[in-house]
Protein backbone atom coordinates (compact mmCIF):
# COMPACT_ATOMS: atom_id res chain seq x y z
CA UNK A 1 -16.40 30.36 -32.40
CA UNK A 2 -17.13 26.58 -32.55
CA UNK A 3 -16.94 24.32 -29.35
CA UNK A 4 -13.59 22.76 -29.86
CA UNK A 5 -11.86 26.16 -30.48
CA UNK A 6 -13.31 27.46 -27.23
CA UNK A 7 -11.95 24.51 -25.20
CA UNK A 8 -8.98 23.91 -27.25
CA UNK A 9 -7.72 28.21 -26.73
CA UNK A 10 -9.37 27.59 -22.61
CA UNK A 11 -6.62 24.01 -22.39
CA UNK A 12 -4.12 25.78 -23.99
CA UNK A 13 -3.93 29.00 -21.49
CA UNK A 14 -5.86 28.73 -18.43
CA UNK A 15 -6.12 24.78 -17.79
CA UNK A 16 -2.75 24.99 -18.25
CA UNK A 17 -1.90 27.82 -15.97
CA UNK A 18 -4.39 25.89 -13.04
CA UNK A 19 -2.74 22.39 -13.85
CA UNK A 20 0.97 23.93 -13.03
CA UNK A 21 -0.08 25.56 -10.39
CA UNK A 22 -2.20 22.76 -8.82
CA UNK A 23 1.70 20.62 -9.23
CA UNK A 24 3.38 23.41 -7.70
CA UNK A 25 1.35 23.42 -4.61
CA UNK A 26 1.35 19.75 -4.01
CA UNK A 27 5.20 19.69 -4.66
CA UNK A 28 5.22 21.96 -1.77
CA UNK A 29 2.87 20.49 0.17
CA UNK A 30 4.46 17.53 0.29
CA UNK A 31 7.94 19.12 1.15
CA UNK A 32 7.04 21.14 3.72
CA UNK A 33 8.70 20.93 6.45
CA UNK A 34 6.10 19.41 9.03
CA UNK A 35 5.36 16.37 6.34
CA UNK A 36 8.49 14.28 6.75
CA UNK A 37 7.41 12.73 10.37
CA UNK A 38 4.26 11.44 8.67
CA UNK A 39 6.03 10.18 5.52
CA UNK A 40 8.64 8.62 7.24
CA UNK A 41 6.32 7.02 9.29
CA UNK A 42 4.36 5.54 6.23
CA UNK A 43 7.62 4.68 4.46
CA UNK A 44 8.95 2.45 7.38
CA UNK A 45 5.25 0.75 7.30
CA UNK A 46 7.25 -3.23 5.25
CA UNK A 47 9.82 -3.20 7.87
CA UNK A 48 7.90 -2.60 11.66
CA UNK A 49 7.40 -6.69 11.39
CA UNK A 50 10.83 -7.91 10.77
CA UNK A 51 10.79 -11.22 13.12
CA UNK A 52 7.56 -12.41 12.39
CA UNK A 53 4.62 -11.81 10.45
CA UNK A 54 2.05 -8.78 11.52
CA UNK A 55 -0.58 -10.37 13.77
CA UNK A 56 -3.93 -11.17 12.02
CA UNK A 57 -6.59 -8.75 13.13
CA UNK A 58 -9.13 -11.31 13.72
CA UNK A 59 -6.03 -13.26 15.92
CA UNK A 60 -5.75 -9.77 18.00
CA UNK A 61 -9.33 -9.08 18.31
CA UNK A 62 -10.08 -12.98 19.91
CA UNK A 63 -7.37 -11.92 22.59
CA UNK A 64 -8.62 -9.04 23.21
């Protein structure tokens, strides 16, 4: 069996077997139930500054 058949029969069953698997778990990863504290966290990250800008780190580190 050539090369390309090899891989090509390999992609076709077990890649693709690990590849939907590898989805499924981040899918639930990502919904688990302990995740949406962190994630809504990181969504709200554009609006914590609505007043004014988000002070300049060097600005904050001089007044420190």
């Amino acid at each position: 069996m050539e090369t390309y058949s090899l891989l090509r029969q390999f992609a076709d069953s077990w890649m693709l077997l690990f590849l939907f698997v590898f989805f499924l778990g981040v899918v639930v990863w990502v919904f688990r139930p302990g995740a949406s504290k962190k994630y809504e966290d990181t969504a709200s990250i554009p609006f914590r500054y609505e007043d004014k800008p988000a002070p300049d780190s060097a600005e904050s580190a001089k007044e420190a």
